[in-house]
N, C-alpha and C. Protein backbone atom coordinates (compact mmCIF):
# COMPACT_ATOMS: atom_id res chain seq x y z
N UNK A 1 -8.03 26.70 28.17
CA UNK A 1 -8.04 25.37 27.61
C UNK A 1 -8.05 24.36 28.76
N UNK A 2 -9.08 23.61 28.45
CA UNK A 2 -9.04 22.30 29.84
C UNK A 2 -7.95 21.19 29.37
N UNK A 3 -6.67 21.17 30.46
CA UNK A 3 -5.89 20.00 30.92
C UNK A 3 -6.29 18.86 30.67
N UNK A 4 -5.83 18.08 29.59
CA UNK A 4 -6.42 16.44 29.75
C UNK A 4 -5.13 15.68 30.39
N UNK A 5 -6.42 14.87 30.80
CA UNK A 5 -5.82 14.23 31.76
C UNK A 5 -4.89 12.58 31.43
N UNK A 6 -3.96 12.72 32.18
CA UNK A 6 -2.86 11.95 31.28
C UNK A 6 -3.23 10.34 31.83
N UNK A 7 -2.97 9.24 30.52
CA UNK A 7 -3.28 7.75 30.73
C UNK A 7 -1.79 7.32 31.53
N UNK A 8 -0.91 8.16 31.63
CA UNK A 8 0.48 7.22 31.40
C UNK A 8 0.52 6.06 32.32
N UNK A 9 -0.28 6.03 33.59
CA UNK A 9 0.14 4.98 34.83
C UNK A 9 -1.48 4.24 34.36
N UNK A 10 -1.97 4.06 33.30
CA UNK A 10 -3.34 3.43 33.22
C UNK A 10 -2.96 1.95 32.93
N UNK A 11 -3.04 0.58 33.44
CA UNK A 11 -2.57 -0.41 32.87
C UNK A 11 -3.40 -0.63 31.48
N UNK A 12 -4.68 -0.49 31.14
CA UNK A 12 -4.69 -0.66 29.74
C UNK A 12 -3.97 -0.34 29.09
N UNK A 13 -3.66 -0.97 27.56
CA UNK A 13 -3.02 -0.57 26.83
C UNK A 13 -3.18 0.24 25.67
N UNK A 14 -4.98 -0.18 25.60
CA UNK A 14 -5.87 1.10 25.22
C UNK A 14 -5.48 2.73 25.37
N UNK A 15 -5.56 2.89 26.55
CA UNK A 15 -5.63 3.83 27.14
C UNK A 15 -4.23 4.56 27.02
N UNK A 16 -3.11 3.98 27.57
CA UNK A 16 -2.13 4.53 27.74
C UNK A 16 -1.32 5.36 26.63
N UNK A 17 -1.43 4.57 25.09
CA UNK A 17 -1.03 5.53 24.09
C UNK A 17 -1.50 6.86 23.75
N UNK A 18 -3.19 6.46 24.37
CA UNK A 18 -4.16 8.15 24.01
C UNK A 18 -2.97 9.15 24.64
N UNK A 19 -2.13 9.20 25.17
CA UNK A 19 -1.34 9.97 25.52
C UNK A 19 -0.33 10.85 24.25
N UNK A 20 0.17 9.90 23.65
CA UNK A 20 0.96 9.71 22.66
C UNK A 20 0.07 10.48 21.61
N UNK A 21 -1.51 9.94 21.30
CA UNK A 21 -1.61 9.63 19.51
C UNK A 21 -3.05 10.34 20.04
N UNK A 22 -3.89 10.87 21.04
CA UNK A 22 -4.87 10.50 21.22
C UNK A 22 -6.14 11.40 20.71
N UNK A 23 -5.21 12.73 20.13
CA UNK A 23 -6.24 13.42 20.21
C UNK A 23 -6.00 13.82 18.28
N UNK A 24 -6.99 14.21 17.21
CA UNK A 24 -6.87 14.00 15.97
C UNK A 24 -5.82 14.47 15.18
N UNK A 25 -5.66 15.91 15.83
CA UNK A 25 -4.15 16.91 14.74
C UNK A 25 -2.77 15.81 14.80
N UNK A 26 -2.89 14.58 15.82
CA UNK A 26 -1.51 14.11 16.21
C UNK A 26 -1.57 12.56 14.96
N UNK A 27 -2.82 12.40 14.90
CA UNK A 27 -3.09 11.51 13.73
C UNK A 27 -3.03 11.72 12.62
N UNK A 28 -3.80 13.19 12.35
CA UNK A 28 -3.31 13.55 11.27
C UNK A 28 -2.00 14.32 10.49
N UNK A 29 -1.17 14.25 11.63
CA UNK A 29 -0.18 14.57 11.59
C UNK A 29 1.13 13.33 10.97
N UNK A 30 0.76 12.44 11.36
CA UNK A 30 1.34 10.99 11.64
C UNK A 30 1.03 10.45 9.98
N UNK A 31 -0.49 10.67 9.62
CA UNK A 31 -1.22 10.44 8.21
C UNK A 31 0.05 10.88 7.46
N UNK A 32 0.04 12.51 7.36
CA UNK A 32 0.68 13.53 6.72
C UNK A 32 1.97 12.73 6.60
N UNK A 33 2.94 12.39 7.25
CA UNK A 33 4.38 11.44 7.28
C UNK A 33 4.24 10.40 6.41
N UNK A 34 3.02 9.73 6.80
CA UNK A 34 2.95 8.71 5.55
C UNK A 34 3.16 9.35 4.15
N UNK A 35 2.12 10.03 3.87
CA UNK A 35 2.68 10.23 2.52
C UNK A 35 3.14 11.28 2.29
N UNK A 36 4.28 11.45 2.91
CA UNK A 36 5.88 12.32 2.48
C UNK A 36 6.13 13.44 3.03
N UNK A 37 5.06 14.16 3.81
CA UNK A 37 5.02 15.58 4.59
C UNK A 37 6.40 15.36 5.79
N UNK A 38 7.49 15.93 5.82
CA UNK A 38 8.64 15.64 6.84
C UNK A 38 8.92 16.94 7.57
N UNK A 39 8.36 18.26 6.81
CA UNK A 39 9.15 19.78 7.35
C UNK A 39 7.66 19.85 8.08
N UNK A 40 7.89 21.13 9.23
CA UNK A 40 7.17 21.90 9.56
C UNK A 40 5.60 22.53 8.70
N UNK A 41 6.70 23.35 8.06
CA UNK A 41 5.82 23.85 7.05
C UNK A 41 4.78 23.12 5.99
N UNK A 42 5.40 21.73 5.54
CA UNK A 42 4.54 20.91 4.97
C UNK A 42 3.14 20.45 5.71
N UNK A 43 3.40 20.18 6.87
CA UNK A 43 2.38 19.54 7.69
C UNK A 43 1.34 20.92 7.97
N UNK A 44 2.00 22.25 8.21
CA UNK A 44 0.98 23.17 8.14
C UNK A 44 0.56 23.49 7.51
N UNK A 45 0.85 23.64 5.56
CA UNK A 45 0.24 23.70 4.82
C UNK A 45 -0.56 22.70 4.17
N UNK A 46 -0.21 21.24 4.75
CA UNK A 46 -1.58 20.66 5.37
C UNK A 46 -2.65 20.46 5.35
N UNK A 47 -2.10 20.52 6.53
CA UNK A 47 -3.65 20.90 7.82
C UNK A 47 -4.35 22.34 8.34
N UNK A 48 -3.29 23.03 7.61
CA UNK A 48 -3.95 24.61 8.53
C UNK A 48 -4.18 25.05 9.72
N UNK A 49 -3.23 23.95 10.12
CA UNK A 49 -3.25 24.33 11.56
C UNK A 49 -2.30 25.23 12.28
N UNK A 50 -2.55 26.32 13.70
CA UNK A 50 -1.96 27.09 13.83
C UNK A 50 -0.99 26.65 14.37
N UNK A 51 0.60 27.65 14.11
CA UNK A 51 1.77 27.31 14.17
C UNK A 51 1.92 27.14 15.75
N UNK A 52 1.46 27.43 16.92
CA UNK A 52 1.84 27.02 17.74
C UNK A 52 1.08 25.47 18.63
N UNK A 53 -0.19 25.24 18.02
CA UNK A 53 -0.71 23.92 18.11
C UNK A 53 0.57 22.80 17.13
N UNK A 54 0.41 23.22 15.97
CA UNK A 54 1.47 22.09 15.55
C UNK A 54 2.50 21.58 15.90
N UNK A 55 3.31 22.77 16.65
CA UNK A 55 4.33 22.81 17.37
C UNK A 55 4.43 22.16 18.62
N UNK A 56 3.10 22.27 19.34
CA UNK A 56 2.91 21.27 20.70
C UNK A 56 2.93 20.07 20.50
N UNK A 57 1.87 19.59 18.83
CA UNK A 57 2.26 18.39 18.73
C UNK A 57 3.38 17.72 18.23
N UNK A 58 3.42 18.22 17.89
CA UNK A 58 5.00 17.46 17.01
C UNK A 58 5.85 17.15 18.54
N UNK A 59 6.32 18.42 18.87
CA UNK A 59 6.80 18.58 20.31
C UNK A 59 6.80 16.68 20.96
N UNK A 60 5.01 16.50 21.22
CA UNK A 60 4.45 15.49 21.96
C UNK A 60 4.98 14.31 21.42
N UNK A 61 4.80 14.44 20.02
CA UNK A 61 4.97 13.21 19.13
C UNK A 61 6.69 12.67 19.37
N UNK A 62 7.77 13.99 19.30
CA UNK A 62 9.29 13.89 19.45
C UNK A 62 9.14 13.19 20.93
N UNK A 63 8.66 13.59 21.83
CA UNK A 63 9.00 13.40 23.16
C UNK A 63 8.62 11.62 23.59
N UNK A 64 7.12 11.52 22.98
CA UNK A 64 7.24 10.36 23.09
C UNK A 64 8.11 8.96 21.76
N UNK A 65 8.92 9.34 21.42
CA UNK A 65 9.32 8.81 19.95
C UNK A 65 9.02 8.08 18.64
N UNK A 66 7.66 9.04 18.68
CA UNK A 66 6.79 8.87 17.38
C UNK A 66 7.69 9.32 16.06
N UNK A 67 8.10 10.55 16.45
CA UNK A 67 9.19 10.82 15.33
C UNK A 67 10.36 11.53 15.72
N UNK A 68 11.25 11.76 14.79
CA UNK A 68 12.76 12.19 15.50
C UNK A 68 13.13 13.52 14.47
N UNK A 69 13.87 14.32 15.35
CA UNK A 69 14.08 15.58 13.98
C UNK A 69 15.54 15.01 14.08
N UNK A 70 15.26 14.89 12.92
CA UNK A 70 16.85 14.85 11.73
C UNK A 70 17.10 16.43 10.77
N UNK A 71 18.55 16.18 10.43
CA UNK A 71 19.09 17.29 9.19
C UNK A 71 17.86 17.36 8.19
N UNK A 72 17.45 17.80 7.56
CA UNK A 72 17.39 17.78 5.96
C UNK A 72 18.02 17.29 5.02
N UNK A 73 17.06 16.51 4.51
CA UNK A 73 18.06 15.48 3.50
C UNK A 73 18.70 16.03 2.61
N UNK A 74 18.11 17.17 2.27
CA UNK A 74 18.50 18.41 1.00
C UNK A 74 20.20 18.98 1.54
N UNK A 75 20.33 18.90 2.67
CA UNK A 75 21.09 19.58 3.46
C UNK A 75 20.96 21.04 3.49
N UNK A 76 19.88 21.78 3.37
CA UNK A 76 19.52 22.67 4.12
C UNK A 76 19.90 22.90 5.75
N UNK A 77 19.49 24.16 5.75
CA UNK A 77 19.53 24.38 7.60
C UNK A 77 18.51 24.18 7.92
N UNK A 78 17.37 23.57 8.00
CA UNK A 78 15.74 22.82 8.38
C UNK A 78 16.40 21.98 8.58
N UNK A 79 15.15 20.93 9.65
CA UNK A 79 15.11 20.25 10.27
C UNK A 79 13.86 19.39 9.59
N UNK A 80 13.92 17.81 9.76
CA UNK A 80 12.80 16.97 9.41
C UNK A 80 12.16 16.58 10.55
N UNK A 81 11.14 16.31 10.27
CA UNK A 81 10.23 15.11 11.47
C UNK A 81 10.73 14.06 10.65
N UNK A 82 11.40 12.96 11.24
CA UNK A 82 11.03 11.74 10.62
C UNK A 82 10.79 10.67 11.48
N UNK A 83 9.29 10.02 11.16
CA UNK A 83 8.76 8.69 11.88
C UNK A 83 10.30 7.46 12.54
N UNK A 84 9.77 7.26 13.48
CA UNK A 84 10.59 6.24 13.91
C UNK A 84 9.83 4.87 13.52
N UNK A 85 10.64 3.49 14.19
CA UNK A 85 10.32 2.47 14.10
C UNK A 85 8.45 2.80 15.15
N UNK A 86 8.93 3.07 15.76
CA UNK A 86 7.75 3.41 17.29
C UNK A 86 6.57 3.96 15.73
N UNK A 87 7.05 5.02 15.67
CA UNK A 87 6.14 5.97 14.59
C UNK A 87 5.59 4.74 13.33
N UNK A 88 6.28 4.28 12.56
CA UNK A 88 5.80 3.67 11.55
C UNK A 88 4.85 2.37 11.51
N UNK A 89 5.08 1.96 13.63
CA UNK A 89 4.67 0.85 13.46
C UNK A 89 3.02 1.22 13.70
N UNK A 90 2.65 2.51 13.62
CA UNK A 90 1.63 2.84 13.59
C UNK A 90 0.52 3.33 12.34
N UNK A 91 1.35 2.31 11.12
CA UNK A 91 0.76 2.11 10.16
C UNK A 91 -0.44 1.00 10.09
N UNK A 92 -0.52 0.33 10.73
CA UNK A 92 -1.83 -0.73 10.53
C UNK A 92 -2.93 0.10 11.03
N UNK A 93 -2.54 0.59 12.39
CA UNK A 93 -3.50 1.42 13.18
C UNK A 93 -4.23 2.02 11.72
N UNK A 94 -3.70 3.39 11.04
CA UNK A 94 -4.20 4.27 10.31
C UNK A 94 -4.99 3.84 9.18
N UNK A 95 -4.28 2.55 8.32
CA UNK A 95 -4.84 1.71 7.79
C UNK A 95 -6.85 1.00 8.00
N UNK A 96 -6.43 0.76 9.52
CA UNK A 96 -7.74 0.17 10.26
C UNK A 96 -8.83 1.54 9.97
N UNK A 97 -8.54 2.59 10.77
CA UNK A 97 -8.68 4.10 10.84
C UNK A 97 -9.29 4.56 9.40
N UNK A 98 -8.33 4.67 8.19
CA UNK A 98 -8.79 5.06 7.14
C UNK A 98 -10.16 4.17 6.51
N UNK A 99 -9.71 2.62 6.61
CA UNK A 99 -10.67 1.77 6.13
C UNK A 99 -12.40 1.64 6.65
N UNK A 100 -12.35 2.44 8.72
CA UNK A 100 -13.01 2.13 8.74
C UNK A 100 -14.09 3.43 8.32
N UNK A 101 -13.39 4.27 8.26
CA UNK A 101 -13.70 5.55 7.81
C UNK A 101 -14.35 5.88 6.56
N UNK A 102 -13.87 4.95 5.20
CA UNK A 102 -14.49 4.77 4.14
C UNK A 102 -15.54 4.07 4.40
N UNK A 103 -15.86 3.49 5.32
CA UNK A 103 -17.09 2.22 5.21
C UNK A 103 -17.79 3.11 5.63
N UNK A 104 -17.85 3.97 6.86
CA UNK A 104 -18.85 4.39 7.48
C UNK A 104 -18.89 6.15 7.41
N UNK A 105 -18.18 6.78 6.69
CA UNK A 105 -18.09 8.34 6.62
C UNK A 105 -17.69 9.03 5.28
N UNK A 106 -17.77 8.21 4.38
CA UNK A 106 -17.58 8.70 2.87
C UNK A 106 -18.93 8.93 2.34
N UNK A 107 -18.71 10.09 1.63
CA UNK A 107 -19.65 10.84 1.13
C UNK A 107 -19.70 9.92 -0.13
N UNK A 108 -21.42 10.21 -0.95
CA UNK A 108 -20.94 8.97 -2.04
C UNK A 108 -20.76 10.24 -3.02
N UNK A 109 -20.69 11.82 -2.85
CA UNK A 109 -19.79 12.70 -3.94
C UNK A 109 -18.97 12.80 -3.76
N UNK A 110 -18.21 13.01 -2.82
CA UNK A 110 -16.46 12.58 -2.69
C UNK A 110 -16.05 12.15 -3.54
N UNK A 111 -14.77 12.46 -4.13
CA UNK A 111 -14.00 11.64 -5.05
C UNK A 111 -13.19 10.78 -4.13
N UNK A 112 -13.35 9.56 -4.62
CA UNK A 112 -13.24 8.13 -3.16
C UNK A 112 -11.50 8.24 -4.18
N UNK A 113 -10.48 8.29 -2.55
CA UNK A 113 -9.29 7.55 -2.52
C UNK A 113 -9.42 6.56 -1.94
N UNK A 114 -8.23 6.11 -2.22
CA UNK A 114 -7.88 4.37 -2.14
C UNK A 114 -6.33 4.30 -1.41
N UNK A 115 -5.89 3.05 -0.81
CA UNK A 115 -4.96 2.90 -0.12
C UNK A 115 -4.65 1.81 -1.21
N UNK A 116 -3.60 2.15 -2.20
CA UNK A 116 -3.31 0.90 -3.06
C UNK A 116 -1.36 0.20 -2.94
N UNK A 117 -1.32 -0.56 -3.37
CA UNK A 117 -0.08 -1.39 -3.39
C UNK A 117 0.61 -0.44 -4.71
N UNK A 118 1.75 0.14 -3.69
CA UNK A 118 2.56 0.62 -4.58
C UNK A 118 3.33 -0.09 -6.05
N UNK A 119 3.49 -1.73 -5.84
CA UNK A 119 4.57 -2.42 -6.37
C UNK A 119 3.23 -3.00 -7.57
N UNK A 120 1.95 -3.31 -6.99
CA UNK A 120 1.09 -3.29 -8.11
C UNK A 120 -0.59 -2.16 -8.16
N UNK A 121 -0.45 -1.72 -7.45
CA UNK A 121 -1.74 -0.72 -8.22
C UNK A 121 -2.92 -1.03 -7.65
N UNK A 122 -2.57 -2.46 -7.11
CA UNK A 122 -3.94 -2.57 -6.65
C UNK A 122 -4.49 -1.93 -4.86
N UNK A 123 -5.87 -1.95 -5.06
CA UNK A 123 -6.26 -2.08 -3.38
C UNK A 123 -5.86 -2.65 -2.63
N UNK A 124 -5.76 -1.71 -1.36
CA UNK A 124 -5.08 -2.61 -0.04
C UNK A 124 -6.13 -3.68 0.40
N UNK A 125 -6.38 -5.02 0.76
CA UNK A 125 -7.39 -5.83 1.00
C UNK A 125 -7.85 -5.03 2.60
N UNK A 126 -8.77 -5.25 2.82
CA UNK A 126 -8.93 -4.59 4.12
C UNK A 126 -8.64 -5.62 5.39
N UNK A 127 -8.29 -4.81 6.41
CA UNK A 127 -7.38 -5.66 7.19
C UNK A 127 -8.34 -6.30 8.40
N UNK A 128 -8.03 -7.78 8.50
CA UNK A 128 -8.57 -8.61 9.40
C UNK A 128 -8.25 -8.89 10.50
N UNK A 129 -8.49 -9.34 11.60
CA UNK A 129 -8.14 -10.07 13.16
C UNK A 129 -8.37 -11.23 12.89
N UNK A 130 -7.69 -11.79 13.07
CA UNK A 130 -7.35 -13.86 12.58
C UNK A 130 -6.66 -14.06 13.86
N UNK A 131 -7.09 -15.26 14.38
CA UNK A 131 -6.44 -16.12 15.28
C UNK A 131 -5.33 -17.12 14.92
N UNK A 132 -4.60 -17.52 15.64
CA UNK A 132 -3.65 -18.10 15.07
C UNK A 132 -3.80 -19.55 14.71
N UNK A 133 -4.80 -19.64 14.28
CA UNK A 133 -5.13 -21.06 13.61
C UNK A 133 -5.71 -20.32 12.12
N UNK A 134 -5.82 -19.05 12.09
CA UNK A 134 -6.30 -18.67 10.49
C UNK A 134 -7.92 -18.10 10.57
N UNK A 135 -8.43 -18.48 11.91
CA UNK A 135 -10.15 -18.31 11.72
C UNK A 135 -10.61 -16.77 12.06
N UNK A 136 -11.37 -15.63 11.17
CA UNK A 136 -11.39 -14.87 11.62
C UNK A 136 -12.31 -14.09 12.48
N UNK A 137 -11.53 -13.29 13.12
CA UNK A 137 -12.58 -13.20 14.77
C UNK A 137 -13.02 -11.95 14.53
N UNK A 138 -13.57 -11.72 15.42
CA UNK A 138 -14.59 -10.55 15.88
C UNK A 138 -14.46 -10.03 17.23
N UNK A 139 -15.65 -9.30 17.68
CA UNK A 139 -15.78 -8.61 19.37
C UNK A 139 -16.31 -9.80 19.98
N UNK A 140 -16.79 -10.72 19.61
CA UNK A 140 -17.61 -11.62 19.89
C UNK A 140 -16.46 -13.18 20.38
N UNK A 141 -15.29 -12.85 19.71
CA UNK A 141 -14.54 -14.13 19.93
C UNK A 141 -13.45 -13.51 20.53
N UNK A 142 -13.07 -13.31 21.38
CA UNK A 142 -12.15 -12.12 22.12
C UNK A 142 -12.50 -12.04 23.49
N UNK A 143 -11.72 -12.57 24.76
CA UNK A 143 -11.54 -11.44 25.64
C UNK A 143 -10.28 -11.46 26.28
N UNK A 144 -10.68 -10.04 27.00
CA UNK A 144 -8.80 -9.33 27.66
C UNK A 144 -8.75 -10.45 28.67
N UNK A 145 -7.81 -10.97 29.33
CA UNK A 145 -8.01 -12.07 30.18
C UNK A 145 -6.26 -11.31 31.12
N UNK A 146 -6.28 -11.50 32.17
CA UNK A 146 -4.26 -10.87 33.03
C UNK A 146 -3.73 -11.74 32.99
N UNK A 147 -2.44 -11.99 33.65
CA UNK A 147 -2.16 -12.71 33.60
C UNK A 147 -1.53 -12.97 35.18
């Protein structure tokens, strides 16, 4: 297996999480948390992925504090993954991710899911880049500038 090579001293900020999140099983792993996957075993029955890849990631994910193993809420002798603040705040990301994914990689036989509002049912609006006057931007109205 080829070594990838690590962002951690990269000043982008791009760059530096690919460490963290960067490669797909760790996304879809992260997905899986969202909606309710917390054990081991859940996330491998899953994804199907083999028990010692999952294990590296999760591993990756604990180390950098994407998620934290806790008790079992059941109080079992298992252990949970559960998302941290770090972890959850990587809900818009997936959001962006899923949305842009329906626009440009949905089959039109697929049975199309939806990201809807729990409290009413409806669709999530899809999410924008607005400046702080309200106007919304693009690649085109944007650049990285140091400081």
């Amino acid at each position: 297996m080829v070594k990838r090579t690590s962002h951690k001293d990269d000043p982008c900020p791009v760059a530096r999480p690919l460490d963290a999140i960067g490669d797909w099983w760790s996304l879809l792993i992260i997905r899986d948390a969202f909606e309710g996957s917390r054990r081991f075993g859940e996330f491998q029955r899953s994804l199907g992925l083999a028990k010692n890849i999952l294990s590296t990631r999760l591993r990756n994910l604990v180390a950098h504090d994407i998620f934290t193993i806790a008790p079992c809420a059941d109080g079992s002798a298992y252990n949970e993954y559960v998302l941290t603040e770090k972890g959850r705040d990587l809900f818009p990301l997936l959001v962006a991710l899923r949305q842009w994914g329906e626009e440009y990689y949905s089959d039109s036989y697929q049975a199309k899911v939806q990201l809807v509002d729990r409290e009413t049912g409806k669709p999530v609006r899809r999410l924008e880049l607005r400046s702080d006057d309200g106007r919304l931007l693009g690649p085109d109205d944007t650049v990285v500038v140091g400081n």
